[in-house]
N, C-alpha and C. Protein backbone atom coordinates (compact mmCIF):
# COMPACT_ATOMS: atom_id res chain seq x y z
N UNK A 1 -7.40 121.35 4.84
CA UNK A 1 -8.49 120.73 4.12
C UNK A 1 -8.94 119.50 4.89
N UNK A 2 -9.70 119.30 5.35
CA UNK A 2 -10.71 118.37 5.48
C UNK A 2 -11.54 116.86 4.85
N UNK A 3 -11.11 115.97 5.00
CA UNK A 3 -11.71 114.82 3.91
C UNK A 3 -12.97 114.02 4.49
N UNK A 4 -13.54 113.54 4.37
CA UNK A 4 -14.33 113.28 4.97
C UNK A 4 -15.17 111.59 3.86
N UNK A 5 -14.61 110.72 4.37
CA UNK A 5 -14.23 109.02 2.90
C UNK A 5 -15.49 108.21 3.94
N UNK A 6 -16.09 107.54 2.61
CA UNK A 6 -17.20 106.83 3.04
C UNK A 6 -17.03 105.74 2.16
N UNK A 7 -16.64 104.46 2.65
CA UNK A 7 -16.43 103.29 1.70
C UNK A 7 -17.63 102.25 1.48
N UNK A 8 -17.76 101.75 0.94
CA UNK A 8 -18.75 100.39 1.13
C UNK A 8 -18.54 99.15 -0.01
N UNK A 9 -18.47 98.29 0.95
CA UNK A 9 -17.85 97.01 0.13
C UNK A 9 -15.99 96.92 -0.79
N UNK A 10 -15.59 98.34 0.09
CA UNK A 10 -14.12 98.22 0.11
C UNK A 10 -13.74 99.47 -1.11
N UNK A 11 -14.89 99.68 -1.67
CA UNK A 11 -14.91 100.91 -2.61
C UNK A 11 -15.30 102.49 -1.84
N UNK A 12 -14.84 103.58 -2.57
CA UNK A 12 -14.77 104.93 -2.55
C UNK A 12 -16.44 105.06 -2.76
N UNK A 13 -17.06 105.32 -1.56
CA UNK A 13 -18.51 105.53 -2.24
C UNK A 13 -18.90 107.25 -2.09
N UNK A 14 -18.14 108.25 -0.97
CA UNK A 14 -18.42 109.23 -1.32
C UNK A 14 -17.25 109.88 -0.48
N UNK A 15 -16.36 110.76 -0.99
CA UNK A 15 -15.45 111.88 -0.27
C UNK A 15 -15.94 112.94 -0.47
N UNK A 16 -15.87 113.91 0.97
CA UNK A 16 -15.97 115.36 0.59
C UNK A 16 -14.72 116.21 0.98
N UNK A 17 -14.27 116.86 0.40
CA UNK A 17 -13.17 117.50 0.67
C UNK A 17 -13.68 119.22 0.70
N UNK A 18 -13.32 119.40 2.65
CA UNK A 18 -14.12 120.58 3.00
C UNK A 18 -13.42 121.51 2.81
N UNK A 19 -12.78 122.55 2.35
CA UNK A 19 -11.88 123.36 2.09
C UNK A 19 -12.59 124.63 1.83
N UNK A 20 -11.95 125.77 1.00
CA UNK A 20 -12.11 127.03 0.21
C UNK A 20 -13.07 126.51 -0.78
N UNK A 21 -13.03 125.17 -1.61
CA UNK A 21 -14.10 125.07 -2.39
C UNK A 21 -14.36 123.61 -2.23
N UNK A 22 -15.68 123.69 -1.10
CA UNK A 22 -16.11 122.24 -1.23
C UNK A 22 -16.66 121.48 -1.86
N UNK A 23 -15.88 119.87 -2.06
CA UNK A 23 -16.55 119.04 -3.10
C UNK A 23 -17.28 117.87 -2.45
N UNK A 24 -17.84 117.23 -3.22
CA UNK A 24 -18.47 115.48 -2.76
C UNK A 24 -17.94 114.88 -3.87
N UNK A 25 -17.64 113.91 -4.34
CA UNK A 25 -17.17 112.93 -5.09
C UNK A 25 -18.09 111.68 -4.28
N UNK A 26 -19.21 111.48 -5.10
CA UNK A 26 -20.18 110.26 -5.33
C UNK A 26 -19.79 109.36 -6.23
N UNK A 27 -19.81 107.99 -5.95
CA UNK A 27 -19.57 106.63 -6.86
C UNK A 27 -21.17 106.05 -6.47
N UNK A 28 -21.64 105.26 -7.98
CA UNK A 28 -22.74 104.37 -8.05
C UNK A 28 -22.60 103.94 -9.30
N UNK A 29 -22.92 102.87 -8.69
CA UNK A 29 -22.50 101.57 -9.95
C UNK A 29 -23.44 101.81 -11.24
N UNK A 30 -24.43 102.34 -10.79
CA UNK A 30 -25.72 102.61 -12.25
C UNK A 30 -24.46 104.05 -12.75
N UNK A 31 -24.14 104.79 -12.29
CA UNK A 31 -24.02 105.93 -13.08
C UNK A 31 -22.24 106.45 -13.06
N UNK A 32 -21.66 105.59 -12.16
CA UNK A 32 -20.13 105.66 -12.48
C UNK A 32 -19.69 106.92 -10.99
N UNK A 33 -18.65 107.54 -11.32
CA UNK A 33 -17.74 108.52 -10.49
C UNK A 33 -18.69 110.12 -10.53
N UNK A 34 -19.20 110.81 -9.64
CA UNK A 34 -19.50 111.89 -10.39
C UNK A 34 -19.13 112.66 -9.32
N UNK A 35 -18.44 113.91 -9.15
CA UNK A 35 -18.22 115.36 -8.58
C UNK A 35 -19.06 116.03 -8.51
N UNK A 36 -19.46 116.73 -7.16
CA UNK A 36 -20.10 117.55 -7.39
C UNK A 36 -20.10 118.65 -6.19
N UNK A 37 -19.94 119.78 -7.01
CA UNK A 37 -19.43 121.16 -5.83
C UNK A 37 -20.54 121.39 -5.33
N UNK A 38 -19.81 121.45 -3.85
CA UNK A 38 -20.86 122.02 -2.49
C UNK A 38 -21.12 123.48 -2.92
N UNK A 39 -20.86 124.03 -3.72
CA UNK A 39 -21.00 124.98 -4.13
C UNK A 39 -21.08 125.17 -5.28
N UNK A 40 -23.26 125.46 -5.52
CA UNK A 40 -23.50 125.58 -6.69
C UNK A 40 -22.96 126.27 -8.04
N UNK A 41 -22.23 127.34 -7.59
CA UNK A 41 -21.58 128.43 -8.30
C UNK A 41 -20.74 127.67 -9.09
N UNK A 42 -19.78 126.65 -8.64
CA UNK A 42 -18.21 126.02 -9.27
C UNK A 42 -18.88 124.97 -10.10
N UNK A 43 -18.90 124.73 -11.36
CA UNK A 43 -18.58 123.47 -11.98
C UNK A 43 -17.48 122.61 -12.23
N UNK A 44 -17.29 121.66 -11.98
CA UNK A 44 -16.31 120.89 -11.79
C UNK A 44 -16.16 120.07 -12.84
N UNK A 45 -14.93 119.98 -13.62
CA UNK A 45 -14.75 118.79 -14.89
C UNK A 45 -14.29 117.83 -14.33
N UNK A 46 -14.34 116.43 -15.59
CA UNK A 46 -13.87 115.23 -15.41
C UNK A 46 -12.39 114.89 -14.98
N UNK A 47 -11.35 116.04 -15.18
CA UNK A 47 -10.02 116.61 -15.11
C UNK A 47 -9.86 116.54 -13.64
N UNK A 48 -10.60 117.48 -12.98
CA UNK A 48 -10.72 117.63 -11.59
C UNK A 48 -11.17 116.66 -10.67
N UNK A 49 -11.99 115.96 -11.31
CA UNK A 49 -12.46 114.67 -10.47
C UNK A 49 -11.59 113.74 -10.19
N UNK A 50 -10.97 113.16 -11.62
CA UNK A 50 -9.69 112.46 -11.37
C UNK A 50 -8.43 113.12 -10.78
N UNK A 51 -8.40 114.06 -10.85
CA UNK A 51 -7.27 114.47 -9.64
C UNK A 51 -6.67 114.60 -8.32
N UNK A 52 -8.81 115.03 -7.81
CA UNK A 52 -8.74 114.69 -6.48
C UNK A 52 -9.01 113.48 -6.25
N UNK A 53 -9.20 112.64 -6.61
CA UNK A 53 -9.40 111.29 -6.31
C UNK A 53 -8.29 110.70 -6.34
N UNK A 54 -7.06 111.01 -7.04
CA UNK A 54 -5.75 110.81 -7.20
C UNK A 54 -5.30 111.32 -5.92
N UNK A 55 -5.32 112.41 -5.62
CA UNK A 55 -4.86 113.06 -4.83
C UNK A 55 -5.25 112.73 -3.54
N UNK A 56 -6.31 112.08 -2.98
CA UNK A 56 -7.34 111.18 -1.71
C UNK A 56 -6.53 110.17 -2.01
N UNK A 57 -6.01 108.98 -2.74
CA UNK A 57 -5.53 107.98 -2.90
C UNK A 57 -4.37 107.83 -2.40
N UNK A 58 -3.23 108.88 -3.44
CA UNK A 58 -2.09 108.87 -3.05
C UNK A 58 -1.85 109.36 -1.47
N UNK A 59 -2.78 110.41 -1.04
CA UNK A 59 -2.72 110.41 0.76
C UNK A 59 -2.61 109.70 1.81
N UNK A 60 -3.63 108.77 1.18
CA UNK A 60 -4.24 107.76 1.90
C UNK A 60 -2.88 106.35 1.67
N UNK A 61 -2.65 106.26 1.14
CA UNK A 61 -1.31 105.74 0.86
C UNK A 61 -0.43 105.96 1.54
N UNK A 62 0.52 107.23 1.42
CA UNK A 62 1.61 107.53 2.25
C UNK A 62 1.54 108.06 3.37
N UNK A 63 -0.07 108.17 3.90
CA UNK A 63 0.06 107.99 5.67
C UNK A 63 -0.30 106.92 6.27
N UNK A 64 -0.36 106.46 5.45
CA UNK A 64 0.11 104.39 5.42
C UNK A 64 1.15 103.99 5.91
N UNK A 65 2.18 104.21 4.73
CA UNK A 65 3.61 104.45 4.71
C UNK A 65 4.06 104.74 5.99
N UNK A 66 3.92 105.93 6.47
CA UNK A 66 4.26 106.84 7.77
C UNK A 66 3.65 106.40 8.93
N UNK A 67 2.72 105.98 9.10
CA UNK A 67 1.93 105.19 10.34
C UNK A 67 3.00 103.71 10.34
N UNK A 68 3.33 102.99 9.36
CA UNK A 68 4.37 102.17 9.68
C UNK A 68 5.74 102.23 10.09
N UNK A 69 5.64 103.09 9.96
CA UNK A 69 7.43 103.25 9.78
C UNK A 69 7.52 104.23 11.31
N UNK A 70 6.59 105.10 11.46
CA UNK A 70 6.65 105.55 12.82
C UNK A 70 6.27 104.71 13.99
N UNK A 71 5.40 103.66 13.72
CA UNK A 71 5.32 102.57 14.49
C UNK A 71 6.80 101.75 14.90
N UNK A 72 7.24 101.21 13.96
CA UNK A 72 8.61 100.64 14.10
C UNK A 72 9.61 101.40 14.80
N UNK A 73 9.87 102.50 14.67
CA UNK A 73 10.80 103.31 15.21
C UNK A 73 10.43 103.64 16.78
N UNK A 74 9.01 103.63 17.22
CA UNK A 74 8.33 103.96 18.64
C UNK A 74 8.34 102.39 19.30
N UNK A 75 8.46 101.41 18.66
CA UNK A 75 8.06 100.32 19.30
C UNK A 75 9.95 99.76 19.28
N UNK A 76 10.48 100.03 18.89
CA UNK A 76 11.96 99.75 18.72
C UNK A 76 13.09 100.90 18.45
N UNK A 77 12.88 102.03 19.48
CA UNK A 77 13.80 103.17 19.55
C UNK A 77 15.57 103.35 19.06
N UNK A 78 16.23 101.97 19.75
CA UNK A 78 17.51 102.08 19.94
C UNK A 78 17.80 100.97 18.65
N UNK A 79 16.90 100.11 18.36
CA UNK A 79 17.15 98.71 17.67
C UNK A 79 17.05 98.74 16.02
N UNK A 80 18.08 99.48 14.92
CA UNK A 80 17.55 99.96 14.14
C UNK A 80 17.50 98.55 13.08
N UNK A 81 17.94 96.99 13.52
CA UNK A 81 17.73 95.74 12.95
C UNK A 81 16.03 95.73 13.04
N UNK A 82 15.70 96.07 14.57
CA UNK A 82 14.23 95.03 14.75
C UNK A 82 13.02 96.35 14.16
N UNK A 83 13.51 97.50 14.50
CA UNK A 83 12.71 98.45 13.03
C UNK A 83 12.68 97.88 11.77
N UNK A 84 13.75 97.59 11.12
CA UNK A 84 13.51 96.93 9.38
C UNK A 84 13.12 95.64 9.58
N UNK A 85 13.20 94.59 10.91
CA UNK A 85 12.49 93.31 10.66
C UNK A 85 11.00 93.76 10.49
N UNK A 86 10.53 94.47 11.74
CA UNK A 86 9.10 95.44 11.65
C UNK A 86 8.24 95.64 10.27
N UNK A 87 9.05 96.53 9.51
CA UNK A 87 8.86 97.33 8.40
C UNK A 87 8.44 96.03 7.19
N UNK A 88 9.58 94.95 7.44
CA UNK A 88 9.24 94.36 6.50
C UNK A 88 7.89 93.31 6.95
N UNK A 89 7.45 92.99 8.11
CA UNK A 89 6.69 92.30 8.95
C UNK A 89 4.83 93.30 8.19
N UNK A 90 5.58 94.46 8.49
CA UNK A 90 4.09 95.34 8.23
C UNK A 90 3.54 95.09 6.97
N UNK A 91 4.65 95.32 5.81
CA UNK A 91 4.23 95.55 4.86
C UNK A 91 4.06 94.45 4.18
N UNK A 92 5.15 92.96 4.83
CA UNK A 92 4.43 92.25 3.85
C UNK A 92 2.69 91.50 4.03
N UNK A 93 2.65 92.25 5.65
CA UNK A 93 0.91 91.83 5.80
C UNK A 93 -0.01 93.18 5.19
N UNK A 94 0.08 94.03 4.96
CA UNK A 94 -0.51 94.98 4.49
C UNK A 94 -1.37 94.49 3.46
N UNK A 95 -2.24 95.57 3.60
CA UNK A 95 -3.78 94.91 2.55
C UNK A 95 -3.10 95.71 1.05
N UNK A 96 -2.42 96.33 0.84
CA UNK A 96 -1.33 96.90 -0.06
C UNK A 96 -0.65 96.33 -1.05
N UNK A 97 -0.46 95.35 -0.23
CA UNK A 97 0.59 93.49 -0.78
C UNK A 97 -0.42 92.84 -1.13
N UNK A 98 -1.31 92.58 -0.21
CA UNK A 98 -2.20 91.48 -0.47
C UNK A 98 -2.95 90.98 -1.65
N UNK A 99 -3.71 92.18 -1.46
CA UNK A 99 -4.67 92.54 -2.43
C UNK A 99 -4.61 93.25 -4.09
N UNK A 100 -4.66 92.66 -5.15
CA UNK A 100 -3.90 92.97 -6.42
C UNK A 100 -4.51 94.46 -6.60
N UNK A 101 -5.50 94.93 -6.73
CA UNK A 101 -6.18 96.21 -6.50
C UNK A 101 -5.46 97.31 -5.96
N UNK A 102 -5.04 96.60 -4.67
CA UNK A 102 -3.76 97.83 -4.02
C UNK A 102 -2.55 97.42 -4.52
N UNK A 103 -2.36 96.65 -4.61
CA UNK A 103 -1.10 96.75 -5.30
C UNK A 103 -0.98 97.42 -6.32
N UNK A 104 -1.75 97.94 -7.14
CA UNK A 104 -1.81 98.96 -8.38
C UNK A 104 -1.38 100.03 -7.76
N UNK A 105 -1.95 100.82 -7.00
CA UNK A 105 -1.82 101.92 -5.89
C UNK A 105 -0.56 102.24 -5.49
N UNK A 106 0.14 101.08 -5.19
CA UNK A 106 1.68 100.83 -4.68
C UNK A 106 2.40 101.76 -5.83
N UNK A 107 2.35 100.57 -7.28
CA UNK A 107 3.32 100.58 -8.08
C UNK A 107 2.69 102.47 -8.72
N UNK A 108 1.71 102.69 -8.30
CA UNK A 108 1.61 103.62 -9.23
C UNK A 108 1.99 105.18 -8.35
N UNK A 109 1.82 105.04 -7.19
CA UNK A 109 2.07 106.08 -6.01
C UNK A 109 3.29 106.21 -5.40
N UNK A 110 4.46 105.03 -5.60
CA UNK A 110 5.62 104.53 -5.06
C UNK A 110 6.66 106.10 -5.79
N UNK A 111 7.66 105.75 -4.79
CA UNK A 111 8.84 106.68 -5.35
C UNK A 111 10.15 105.89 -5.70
N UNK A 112 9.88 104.82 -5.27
CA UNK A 112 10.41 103.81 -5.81
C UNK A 112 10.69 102.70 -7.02
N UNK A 113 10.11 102.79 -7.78
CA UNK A 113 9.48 102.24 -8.95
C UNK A 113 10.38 100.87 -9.38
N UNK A 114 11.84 100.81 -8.71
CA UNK A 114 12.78 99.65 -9.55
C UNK A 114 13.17 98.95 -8.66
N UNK A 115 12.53 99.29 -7.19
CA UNK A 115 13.29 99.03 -6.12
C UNK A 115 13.26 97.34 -5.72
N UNK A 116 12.49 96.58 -6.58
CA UNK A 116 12.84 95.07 -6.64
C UNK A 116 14.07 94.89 -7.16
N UNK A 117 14.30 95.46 -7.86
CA UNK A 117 16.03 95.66 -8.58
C UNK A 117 16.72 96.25 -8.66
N UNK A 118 16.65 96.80 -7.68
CA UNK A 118 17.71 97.98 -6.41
C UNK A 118 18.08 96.91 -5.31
N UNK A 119 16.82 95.98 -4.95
CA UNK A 119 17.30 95.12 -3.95
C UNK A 119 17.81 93.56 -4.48
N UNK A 120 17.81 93.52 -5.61
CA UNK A 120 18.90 92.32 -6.07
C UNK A 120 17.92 91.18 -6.42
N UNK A 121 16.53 91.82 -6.27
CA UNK A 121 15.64 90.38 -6.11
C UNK A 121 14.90 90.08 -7.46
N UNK A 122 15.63 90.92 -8.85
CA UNK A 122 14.96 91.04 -9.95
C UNK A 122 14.58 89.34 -10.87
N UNK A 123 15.60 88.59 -10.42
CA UNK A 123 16.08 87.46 -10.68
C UNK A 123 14.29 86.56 -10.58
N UNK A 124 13.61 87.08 -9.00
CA UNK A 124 12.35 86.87 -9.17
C UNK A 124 11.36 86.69 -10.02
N UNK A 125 11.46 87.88 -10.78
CA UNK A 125 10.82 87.94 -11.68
C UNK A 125 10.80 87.11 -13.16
N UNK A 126 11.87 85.95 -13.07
CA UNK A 126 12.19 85.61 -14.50
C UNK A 126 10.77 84.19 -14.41
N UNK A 127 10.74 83.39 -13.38
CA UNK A 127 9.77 82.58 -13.41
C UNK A 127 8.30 83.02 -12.63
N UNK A 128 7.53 84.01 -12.66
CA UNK A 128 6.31 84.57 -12.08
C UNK A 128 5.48 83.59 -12.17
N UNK A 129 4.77 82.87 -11.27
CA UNK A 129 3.66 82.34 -11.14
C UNK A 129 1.92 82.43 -11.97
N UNK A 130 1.87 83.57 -11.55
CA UNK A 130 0.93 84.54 -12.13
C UNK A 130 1.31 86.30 -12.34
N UNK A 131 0.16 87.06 -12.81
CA UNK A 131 0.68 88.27 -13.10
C UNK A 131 0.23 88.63 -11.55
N UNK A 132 -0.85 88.63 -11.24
CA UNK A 132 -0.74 88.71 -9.54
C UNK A 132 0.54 88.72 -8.83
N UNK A 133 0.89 87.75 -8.68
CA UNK A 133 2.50 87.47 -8.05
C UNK A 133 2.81 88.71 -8.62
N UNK A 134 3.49 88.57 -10.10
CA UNK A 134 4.62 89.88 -10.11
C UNK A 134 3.95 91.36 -9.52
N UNK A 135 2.54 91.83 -9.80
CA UNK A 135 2.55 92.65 -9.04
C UNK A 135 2.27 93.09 -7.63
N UNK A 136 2.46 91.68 -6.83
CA UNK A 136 2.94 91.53 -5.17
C UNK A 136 4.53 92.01 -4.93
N UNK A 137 4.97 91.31 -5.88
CA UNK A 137 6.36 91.36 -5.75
C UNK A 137 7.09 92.82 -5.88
N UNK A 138 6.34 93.55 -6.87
CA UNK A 138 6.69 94.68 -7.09
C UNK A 138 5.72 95.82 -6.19
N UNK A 139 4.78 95.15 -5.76
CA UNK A 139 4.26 96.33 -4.45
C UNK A 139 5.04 96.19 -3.42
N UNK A 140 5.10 95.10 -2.77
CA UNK A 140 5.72 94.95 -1.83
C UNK A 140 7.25 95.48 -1.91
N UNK A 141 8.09 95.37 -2.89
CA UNK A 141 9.40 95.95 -2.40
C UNK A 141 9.47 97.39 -3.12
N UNK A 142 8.70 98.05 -3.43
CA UNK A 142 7.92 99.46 -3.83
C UNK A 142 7.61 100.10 -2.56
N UNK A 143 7.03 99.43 -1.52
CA UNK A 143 6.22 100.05 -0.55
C UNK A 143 7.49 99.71 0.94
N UNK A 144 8.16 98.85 0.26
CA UNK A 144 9.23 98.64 1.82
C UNK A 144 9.84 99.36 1.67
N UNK A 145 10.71 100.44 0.24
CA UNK A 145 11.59 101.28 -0.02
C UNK A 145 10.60 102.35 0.70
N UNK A 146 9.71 102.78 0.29
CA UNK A 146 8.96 103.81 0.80
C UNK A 146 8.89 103.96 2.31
N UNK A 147 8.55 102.40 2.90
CA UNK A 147 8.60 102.88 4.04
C UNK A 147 10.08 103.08 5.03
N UNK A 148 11.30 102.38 4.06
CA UNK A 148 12.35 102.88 4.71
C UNK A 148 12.57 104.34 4.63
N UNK A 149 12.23 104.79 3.29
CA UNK A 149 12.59 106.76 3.11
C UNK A 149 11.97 107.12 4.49
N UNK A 150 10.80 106.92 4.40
CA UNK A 150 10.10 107.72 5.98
C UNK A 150 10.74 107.14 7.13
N UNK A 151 11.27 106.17 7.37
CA UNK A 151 11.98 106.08 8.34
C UNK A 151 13.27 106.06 8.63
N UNK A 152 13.65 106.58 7.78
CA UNK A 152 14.93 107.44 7.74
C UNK A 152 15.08 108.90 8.51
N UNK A 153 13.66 109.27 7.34
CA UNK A 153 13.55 110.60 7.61
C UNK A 153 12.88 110.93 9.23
N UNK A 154 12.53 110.01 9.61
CA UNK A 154 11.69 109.93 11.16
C UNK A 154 13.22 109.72 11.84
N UNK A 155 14.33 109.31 11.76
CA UNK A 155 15.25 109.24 12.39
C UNK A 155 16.05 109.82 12.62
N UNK A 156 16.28 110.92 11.14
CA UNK A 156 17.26 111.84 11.27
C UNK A 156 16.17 113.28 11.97
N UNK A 157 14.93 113.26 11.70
CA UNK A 157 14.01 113.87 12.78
C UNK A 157 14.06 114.16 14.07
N UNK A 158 14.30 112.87 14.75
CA UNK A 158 14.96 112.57 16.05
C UNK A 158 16.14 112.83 16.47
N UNK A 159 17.08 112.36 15.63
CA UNK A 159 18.31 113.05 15.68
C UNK A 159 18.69 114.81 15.94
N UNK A 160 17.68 115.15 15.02
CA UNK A 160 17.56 116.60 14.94
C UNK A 160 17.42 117.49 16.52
N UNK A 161 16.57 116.62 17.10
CA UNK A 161 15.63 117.14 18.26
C UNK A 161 16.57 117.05 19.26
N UNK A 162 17.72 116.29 19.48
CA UNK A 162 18.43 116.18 20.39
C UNK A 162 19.64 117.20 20.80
């Protein structure tokens, strides 16, 4: 399948996803999210719209994930310390962390979901600044678990090959 993402001003303004049944997914601010099949024949519900748009999101996400974590491992082969200094270097600059918007994305796409308190750092959370903060705090160590799974799995990959 084929995607084909057109953003403007940091928003989803039109995906087409070229496949067996092609779609466009149009955004405009006068008229909201609307789907619409490249093919007059298919009507498409509100069900479907949000799914693939779910489904473009969460992609777009975890080859995020994987572009980091394969970075770290190519730029630091033998060094599996200066990979997780990396990992954590990436993600805590990531527009992912940064930005409260993606950080929704994180907490909601993550496979991780507790992993601020998997890593001992829950204690954080008792004085939060703002609600911003807590959900930095919880993207960010959401999205570092994530990107350790893939680079795990990129390692025992390697391992494999040998």
């Amino acid at each position: 399948m084929k995607v084909l993402i057109k953003y403007r001003s940091g928003r989803l303004e039109q995906a087409d996803l070229l496949g067996a049944n092609p779609v466009r997914i149009s955004k405009s601010r006068k008229y909201g999210a609307e789907m619409m099949s490249m093919n007059p024949k298919k009507e498409i519900s509100d069900s479907e719209i949000v799914e693939q748009a779910e489904r473009i999101e969460r992609r777009q996400y975890y080859d995020y994930v994987k572009d980091m974590a394969k970075e770290a491992l190519e730029e630091h082969p033998d060094d599996e310390d200066a990979q997780e200094d990396q990992l954590h270097q990436s993600v805590d600059g990531s527009g992912y962390v940064i930005y409260t918007h993606k950080n929704l994305k994180v907490i909601r796409f993550t496979e991780h979901g507790d992993a601020l308190w998997e890593e001992g750092m829950g204690d954080e959370m008792e004085k939060p600044e703002s609600e911003g903060d807590v959900l930095q705090k919880l993207a960010y160590w959401d999205m570092l678990a994530d990107a350790r799974d893939e680079l795990q799995r990129l390692r025992e990959e390697k391992e494999s090959e040998r």
